[in-house]
Protein backbone atom coordinates (compact mmCIF):
# COMPACT_ATOMS: atom_id res chain seq x y z
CA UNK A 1 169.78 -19.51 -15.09
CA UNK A 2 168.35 -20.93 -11.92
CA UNK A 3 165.00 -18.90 -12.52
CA UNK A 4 165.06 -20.41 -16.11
CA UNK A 5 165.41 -23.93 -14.75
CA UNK A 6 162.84 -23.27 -12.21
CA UNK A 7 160.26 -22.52 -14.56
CA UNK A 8 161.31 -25.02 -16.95
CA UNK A 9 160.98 -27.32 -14.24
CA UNK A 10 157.77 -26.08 -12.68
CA UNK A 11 156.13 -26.39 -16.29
CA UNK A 12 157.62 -30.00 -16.53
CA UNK A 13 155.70 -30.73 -13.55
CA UNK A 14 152.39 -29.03 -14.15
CA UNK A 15 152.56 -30.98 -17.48
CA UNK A 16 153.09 -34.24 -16.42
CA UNK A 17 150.29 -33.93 -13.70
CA UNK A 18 147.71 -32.68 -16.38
CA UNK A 19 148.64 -35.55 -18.77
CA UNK A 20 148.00 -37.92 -16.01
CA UNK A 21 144.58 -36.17 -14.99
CA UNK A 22 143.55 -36.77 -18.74
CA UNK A 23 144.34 -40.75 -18.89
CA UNK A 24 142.82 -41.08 -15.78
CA UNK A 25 139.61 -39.10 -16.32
CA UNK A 26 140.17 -41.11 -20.31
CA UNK A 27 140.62 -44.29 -18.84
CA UNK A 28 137.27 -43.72 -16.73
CA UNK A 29 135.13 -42.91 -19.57
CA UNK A 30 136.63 -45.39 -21.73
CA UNK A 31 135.95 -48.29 -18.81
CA UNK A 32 132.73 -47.01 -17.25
CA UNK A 33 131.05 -44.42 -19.49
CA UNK A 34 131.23 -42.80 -15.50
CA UNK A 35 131.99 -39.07 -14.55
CA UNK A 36 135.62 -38.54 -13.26
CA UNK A 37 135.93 -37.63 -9.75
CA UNK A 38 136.96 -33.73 -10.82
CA UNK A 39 137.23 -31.74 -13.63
CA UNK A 40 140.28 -31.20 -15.32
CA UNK A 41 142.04 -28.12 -14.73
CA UNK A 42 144.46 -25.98 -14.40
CA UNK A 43 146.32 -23.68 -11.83
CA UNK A 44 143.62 -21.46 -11.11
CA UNK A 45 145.14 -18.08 -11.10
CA UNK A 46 142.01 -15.49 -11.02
CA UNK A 47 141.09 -14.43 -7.45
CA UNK A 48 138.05 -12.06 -9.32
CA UNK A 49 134.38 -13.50 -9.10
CA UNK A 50 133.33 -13.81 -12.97
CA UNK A 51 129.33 -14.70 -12.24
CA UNK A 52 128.12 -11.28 -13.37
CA UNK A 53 130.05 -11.18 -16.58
CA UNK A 54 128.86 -14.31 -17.67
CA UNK A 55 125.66 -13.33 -16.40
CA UNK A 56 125.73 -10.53 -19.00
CA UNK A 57 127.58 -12.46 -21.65
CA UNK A 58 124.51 -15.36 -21.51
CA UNK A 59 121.77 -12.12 -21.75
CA UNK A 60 123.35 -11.04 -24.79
CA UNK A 61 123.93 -14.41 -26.40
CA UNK A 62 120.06 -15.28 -25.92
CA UNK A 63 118.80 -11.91 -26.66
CA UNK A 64 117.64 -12.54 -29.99
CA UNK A 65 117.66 -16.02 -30.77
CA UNK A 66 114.17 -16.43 -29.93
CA UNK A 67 112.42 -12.94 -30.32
CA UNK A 68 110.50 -14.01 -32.88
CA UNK A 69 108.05 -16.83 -31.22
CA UNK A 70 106.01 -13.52 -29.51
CA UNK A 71 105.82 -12.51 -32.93
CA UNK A 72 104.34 -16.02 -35.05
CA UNK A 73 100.62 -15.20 -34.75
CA UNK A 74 101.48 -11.43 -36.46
CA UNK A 75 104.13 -12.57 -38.95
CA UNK A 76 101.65 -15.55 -40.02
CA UNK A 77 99.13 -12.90 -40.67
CA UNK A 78 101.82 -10.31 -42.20
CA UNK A 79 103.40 -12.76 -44.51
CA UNK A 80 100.18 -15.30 -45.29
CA UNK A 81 102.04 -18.17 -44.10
CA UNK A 82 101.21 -21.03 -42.35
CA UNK A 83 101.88 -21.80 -38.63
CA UNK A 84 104.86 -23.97 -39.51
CA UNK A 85 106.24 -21.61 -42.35
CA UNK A 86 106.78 -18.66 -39.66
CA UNK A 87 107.85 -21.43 -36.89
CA UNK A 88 110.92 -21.84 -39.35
CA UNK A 89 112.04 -18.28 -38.07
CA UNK A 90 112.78 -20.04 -35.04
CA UNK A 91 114.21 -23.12 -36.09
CA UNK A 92 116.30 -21.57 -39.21
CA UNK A 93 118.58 -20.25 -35.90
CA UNK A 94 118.69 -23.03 -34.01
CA UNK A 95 119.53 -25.39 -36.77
CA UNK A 96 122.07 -22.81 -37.62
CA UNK A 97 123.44 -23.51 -33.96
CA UNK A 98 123.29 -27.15 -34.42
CA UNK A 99 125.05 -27.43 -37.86
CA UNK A 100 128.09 -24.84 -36.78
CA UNK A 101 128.12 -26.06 -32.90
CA UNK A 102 130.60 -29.39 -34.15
CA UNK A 103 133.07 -26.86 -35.89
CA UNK A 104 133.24 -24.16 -32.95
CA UNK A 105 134.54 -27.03 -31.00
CA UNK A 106 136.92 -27.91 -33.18
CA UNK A 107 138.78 -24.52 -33.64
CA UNK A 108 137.85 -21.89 -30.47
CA UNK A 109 141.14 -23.25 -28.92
CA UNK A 110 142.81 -21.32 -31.54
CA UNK A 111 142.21 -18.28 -30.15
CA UNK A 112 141.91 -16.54 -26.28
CA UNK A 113 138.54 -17.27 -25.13
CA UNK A 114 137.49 -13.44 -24.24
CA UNK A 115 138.87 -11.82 -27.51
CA UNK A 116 136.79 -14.58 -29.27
CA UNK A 117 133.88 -14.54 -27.06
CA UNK A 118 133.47 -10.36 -27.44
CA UNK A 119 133.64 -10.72 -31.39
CA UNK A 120 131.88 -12.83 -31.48
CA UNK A 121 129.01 -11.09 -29.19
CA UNK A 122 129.73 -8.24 -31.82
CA UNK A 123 128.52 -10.57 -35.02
CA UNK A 124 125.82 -11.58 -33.31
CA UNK A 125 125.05 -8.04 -32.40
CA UNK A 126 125.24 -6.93 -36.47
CA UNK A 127 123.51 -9.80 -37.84
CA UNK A 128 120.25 -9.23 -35.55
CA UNK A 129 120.27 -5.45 -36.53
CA UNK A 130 120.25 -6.85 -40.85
CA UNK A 131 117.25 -8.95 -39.62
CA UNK A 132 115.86 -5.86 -39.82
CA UNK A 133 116.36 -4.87 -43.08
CA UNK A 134 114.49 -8.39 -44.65
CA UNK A 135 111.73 -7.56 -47.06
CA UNK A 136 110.14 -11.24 -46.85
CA UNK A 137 109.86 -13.82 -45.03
CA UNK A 138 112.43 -16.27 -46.66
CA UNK A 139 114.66 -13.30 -46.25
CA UNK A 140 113.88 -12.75 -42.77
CA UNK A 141 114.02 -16.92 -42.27
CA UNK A 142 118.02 -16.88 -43.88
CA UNK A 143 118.98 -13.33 -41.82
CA UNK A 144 117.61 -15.91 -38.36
CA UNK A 145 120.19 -18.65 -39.74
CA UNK A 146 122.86 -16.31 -40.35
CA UNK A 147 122.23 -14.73 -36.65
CA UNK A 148 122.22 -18.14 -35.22
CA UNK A 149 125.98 -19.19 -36.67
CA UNK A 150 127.74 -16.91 -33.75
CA UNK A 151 125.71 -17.95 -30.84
CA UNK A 152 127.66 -21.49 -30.84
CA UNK A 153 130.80 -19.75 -30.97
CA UNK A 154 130.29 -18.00 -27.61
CA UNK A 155 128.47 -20.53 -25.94
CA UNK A 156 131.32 -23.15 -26.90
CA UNK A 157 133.58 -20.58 -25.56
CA UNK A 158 132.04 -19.83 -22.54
CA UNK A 159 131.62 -23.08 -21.39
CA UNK A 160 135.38 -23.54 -21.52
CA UNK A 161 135.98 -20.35 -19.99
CA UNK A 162 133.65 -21.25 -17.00
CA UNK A 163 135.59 -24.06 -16.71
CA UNK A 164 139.24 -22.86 -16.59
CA UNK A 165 138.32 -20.41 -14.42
CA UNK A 166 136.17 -21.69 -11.84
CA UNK A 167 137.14 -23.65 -9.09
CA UNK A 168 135.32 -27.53 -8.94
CA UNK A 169 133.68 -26.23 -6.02
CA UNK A 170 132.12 -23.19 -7.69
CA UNK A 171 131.48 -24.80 -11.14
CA UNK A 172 128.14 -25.20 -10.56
CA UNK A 173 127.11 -21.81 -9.19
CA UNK A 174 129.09 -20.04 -12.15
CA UNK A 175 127.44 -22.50 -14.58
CA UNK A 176 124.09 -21.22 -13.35
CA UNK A 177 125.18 -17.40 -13.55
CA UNK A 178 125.50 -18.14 -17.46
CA UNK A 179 122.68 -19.91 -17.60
CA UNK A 180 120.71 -17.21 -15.36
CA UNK A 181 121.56 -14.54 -18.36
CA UNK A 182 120.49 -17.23 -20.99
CA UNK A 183 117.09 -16.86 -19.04
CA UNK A 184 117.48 -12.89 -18.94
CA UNK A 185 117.99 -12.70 -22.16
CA UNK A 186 115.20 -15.27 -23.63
CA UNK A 187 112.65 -13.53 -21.77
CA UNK A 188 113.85 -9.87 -22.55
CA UNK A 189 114.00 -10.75 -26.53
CA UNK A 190 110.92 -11.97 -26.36
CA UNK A 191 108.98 -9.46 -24.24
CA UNK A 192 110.41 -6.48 -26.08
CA UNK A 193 110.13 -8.23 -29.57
CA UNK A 194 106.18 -7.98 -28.55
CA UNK A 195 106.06 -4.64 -27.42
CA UNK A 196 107.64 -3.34 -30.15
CA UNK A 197 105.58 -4.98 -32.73
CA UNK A 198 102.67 -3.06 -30.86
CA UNK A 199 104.73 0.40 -30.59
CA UNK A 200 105.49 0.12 -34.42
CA UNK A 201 106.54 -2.66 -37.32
CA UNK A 202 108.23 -5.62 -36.44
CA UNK A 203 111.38 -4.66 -37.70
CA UNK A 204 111.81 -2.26 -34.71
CA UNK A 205 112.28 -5.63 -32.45
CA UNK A 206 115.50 -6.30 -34.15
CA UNK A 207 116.91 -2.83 -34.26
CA UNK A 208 116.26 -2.63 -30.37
CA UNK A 209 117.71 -5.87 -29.73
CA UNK A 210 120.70 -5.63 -31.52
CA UNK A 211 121.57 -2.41 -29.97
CA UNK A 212 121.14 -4.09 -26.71
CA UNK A 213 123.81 -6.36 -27.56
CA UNK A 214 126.20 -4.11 -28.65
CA UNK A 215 125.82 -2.06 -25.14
CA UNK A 216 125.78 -5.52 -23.22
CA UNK A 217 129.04 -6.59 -25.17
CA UNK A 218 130.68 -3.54 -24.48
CA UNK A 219 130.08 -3.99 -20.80
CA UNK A 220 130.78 -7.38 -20.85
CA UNK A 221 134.21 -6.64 -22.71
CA UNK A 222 135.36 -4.44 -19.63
CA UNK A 223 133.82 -6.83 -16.80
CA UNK A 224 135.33 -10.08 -17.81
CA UNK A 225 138.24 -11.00 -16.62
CA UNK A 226 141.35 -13.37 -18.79
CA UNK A 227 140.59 -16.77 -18.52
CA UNK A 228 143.05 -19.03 -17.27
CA UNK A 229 143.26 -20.83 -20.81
CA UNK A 230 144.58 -24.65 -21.18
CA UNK A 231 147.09 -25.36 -23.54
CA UNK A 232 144.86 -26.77 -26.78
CA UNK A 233 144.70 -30.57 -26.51
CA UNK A 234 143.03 -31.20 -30.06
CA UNK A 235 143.24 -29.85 -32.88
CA UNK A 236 142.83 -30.35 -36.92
CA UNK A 237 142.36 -33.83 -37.60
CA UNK A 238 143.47 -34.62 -34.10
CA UNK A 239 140.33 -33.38 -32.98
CA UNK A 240 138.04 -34.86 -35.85
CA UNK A 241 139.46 -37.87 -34.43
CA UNK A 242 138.60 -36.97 -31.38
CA UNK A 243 134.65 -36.89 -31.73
CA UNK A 244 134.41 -40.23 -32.56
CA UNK A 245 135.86 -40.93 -29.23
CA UNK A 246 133.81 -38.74 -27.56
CA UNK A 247 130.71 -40.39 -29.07
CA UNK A 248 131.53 -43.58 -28.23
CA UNK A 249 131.51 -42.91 -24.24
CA UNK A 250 128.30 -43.53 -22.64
CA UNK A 251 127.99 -40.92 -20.70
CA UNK A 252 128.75 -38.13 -22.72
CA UNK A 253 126.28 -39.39 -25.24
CA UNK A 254 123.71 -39.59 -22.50
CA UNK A 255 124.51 -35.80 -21.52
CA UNK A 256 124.16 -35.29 -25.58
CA UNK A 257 120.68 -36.77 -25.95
CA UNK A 258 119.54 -34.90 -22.78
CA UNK A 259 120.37 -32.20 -23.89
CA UNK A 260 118.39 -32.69 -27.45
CA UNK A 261 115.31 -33.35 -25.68
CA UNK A 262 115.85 -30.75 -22.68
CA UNK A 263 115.63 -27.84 -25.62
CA UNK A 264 113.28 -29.97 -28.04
CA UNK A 265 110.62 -29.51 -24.84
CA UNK A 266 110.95 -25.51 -24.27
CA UNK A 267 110.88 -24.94 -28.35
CA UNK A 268 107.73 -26.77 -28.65
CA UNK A 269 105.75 -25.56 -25.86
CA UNK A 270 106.82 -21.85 -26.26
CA UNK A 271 106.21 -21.81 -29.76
CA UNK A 272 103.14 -23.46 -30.21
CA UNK A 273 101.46 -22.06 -27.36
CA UNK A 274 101.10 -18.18 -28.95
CA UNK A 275 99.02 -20.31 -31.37
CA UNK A 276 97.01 -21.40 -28.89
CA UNK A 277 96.28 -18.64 -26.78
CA UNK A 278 95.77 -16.22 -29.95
CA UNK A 279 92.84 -18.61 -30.40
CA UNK A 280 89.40 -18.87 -28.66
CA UNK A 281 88.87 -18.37 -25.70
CA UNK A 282 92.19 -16.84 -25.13
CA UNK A 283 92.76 -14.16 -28.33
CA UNK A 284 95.92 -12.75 -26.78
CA UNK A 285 97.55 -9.93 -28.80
CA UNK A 286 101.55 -9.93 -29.27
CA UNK A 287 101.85 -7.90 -26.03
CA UNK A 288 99.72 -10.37 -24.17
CA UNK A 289 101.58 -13.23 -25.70
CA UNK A 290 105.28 -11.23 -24.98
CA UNK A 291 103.69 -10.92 -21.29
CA UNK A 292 103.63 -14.68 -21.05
CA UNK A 293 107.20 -14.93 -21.14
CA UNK A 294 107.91 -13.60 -18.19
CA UNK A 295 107.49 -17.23 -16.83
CA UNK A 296 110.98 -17.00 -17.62
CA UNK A 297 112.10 -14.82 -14.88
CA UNK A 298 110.99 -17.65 -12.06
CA UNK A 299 114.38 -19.24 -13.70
CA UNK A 300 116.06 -16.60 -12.15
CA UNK A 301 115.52 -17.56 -9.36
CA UNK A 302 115.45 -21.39 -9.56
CA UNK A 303 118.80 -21.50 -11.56
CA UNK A 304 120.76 -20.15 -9.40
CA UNK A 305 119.44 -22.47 -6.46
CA UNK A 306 119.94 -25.13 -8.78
CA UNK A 307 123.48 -24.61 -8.55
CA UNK A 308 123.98 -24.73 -5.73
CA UNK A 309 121.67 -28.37 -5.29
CA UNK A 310 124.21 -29.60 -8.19
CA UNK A 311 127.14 -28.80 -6.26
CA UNK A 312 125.75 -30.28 -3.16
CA UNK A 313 123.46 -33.37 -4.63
CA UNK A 314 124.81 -34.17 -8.23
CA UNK A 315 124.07 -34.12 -11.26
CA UNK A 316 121.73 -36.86 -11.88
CA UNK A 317 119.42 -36.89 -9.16
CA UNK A 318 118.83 -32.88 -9.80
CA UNK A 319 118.19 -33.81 -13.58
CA UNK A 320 115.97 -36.19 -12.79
CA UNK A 321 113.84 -34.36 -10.42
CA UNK A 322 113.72 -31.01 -12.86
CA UNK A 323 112.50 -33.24 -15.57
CA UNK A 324 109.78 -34.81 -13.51
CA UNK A 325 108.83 -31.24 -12.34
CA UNK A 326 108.40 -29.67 -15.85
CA UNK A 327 106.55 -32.69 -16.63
CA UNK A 328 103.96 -31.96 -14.05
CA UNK A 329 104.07 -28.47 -15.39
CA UNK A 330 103.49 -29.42 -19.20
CA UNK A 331 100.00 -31.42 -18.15
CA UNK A 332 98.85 -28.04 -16.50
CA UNK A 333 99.10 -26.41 -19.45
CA UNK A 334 96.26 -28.66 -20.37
CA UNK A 335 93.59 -26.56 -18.06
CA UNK A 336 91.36 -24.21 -20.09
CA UNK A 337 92.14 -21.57 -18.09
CA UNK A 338 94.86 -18.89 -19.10
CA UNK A 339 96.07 -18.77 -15.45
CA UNK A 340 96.02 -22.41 -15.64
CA UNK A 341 98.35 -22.69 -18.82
CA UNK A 342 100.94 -19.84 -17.62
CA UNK A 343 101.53 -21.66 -14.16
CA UNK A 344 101.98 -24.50 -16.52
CA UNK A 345 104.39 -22.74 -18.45
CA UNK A 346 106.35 -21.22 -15.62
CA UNK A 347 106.29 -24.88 -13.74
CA UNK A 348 108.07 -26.97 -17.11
CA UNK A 349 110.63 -23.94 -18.04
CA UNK A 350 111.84 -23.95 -14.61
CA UNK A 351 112.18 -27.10 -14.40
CA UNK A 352 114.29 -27.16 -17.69
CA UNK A 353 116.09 -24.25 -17.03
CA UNK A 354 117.31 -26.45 -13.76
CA UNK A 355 117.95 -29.39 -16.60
CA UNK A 356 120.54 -27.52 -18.23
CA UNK A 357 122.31 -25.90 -15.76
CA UNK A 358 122.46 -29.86 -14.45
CA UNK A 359 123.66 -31.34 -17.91
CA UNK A 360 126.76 -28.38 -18.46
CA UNK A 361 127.73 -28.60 -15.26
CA UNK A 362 128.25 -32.76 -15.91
CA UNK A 363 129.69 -32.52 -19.62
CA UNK A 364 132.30 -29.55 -17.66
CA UNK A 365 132.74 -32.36 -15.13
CA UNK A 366 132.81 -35.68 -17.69
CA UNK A 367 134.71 -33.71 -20.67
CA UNK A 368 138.58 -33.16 -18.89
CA UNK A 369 140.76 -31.89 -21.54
CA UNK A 370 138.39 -32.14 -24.74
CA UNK A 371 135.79 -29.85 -23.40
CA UNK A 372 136.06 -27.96 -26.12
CA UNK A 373 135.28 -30.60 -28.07
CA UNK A 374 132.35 -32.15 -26.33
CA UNK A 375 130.66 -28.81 -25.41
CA UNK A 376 130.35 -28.10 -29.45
CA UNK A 377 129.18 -31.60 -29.94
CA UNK A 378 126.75 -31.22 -27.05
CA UNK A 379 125.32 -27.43 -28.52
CA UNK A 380 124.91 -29.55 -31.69
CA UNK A 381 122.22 -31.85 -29.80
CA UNK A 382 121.01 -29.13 -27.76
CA UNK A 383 119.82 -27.01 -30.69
CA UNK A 384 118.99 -29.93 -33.28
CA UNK A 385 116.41 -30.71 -30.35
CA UNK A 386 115.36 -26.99 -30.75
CA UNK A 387 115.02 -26.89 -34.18
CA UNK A 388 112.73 -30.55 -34.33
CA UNK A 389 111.19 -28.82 -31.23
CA UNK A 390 109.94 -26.08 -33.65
CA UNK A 391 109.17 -27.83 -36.64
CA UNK A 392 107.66 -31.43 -35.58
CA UNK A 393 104.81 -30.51 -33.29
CA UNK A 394 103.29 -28.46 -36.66
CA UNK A 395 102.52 -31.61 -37.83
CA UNK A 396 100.49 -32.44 -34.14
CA UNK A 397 99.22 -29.20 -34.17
CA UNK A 398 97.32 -29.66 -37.44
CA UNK A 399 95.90 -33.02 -36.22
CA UNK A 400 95.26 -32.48 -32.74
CA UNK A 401 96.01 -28.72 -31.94
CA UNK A 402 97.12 -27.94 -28.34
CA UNK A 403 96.87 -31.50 -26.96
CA UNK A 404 98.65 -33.13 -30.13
CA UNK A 405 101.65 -31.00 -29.16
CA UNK A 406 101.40 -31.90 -25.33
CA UNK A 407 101.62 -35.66 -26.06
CA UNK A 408 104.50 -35.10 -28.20
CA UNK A 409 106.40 -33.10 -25.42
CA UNK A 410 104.97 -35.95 -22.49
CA UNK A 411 106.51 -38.56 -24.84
CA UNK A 412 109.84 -36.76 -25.42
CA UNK A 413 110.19 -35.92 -21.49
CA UNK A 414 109.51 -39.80 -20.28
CA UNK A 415 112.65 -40.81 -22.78
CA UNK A 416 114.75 -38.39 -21.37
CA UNK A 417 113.91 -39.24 -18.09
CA UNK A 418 115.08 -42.91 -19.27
CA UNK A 419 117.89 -41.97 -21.18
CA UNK A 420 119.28 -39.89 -17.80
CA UNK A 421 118.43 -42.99 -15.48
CA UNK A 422 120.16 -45.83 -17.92
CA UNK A 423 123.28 -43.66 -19.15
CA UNK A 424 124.25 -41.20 -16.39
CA UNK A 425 126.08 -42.43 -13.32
CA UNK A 426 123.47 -43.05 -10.31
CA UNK A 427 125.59 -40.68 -8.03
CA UNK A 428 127.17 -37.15 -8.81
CA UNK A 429 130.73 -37.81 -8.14
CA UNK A 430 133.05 -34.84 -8.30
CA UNK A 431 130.78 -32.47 -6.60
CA UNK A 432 132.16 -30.54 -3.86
CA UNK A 433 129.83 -28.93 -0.88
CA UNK A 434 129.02 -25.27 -1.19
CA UNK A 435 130.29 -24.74 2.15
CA UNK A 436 133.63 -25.90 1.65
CA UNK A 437 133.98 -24.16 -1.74
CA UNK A 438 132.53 -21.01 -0.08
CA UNK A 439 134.37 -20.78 3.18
């Protein structure tokens, strides 16, 4: 009996302070469209260091989704399609992210978040071994938006779990593990997508990558540890409800259209730029044009240092900064030099890989107990700015080729620069120092 009232009134307790953490962090947003001084969260419980797993669990997410732009100059020739027919293969998935994004939200706090997060790595894993089986092109396009409905699910997912389990002090640095894989995995679809289209058909690409997944998953399943899951605050219409709250708060709708233009940038410049360089005086094969994405794997390196200049500087001023440095890298690309456009290249996804890993870590921070929520909302602008991203600049390309898609991406990056500057709080409140959180 007295252990019975002791946990009835230890839960009590650890209820009442979470309510109060949510109408204060509610009242905030409501007031000052500002980021709460922490997170909300609960009794962290975990003592084990997730960053690997997520590490691997962002690889395997990313794998696939864009394996395909390494692959645009062949499948345009394969298929007798135009430049923004075979783009669609890109933007089929990532309008597939945007469209389901809304609804993972709503329901992953129906389940755990690893037993979801694994089967969901699974689906993902089948659906990019089908892609292989497409005997078209508008096959191969709906097999790319059928592969693209999971990746929301464990992205929605992790985000939450990174959140539960992670420590305000740490939140950036395990952000940027996650983030780290997305990189990993980008650049290791995309490379091996190219080889393999030189080793054999195309269709090989998929069968690799899709086995990769299933061997990452499986790795990923034994490595990850329980999260330390919230009770779910909104659900049903509750949470329908819900969004319109979340879109109403300024900040959280300046994290949103960040994030639409952070991905709208990398789309565009990494798929229209194996049209460029498969043209004079570049005519790089798909290997050559797979080797270019290993840009990618300077974000390695910068993400994880970006972490840690979140956790010590903020959100906002790190934002800012990436954006202006991928800016500077996107007018390099301008040089008619090939060394010239890949420094370009490796300069402006750097600089956005630093972008993201700044605008999750703030919607974690700005989001308290409807992360789940706002993190599908915010996937839905990510990858609605992907899919534009692959599909507008066509219509550049075929009036002013390279350059006609560089102005559109200069234009896009000055309004997000202005969006971050008028919407997001001027300091990152809520960040704690590396060296206390490490010590």
């Amino acid at each position: 009996m007295i252990r019975l009232s002791y946990q009835s009134t230890r839960n009590n307790i650890l209820d009442a302070i979470r309510q109060e953490r949510e109408n204060q962090s509610q009242a905030s947003l409501d007031a000052k469209g500002e980021i709460p001084v922490m997170p909300i969260q609960t009794e962290r419980r975990s003592t084990h260091d997730p960053r690997w797993a997520l590490a691997l669990v962002g690889f395997c997410t990313f794998l696939g989704l864009y394996a395909t732009q390494a692959l645009l100059p062949t499948l345009k020739q394969l298929f007798a399609a135009s430049e923004m027919e075979v783009s669609l293969t890109i933007s089929a998935a990532t309008a597939a992210v945007a469209l389901t994004a809304p609804l993972a939200g709503l329901v992953v706090d129906r389940w755990e978040r690893k037993p979801l997060m694994i089967a969901s790595l699974f689906a993902l894993a089948a659906t990019t071994l089908l892609a292989a089986t497409a005997p078209n092109l508008p096959a191969l396009i709906a097999w790319r938006f059928v592969q693209g409905l999971f990746v929301p699910v464990v992205y929605v997912v992790t985000l939450c779990y990174i959140n539960e389990t992670c420590d305000a002090g740490r939140l950036g640095a395990s952000m940027a593990s996650f983030i780290t894989g997305n990189v990993l995995g980008g650049f290791t679809g995309r490379a091996l997508s190219g080889t393999m289209i030189e080793l054999g058909d195309w269709r090989l690409s998929f069968v690799v990558l899709g086995g990769l997944t299933v061997v990452g998953t499986v790795a990923a399943a034994f490595l990850l540890p329980p999260s330390e899951q919230e009770r779910p605050a909104y659900l049903g219409m509750a949470g329908i409800r819900k969004w319109g709250e979340l879109l109403r708060s300024p900040a959280l709708l300046g994290i949103f259209a960040a994030g639409f233009n952070t991905l709208f940038v990398l789309v565009a410049l990494f798929t229209y730029v194996n049209f460029h360089l498969a043209e004079a005086p570049f005519h790089l094969g798909p290997m050559g044009l797979a080797a270019i994405f290993s840009v990618y794997m300077l974000g390695v390196i910068v993400t994880p240092l970006a972490g840690r200049l979140i956790d010590t500087y903020g959100y906002r001023p790190v934002f800012l900064a990436a954006t202006a440095t991928a800016l500077a890298g996107v007018l390099i690309t301008l040089l008619p030099t090939l060394w010239g456009v890949i420094a370009g290249l490796a300069i402006c996804s750097s600089g956005v890989f630093v972008c993201q890993s700044a605008a999750t870590s703030a919607l974690g921070a700005t989001s308290g107990a409807s992360r789940s929520l706002a993190s599908g909302l915010y996937l839905a602008f990510y990858y609605l700015g992907g899919s534009i991203g692959g599909a507008l600049p066509g219509f550049f390309w075929g009036q002013g080729g390279w350059w006609g898609c560089v102005l559109v991406v200069i234009c896009v990056q000055v309004l997000t620069m202005g969006i971050v500057s008028a919407f997001w709080p001027r300091l990152g409140v809520g960040v704690a120092k590396p060296a206390a959180a490490h010590s």
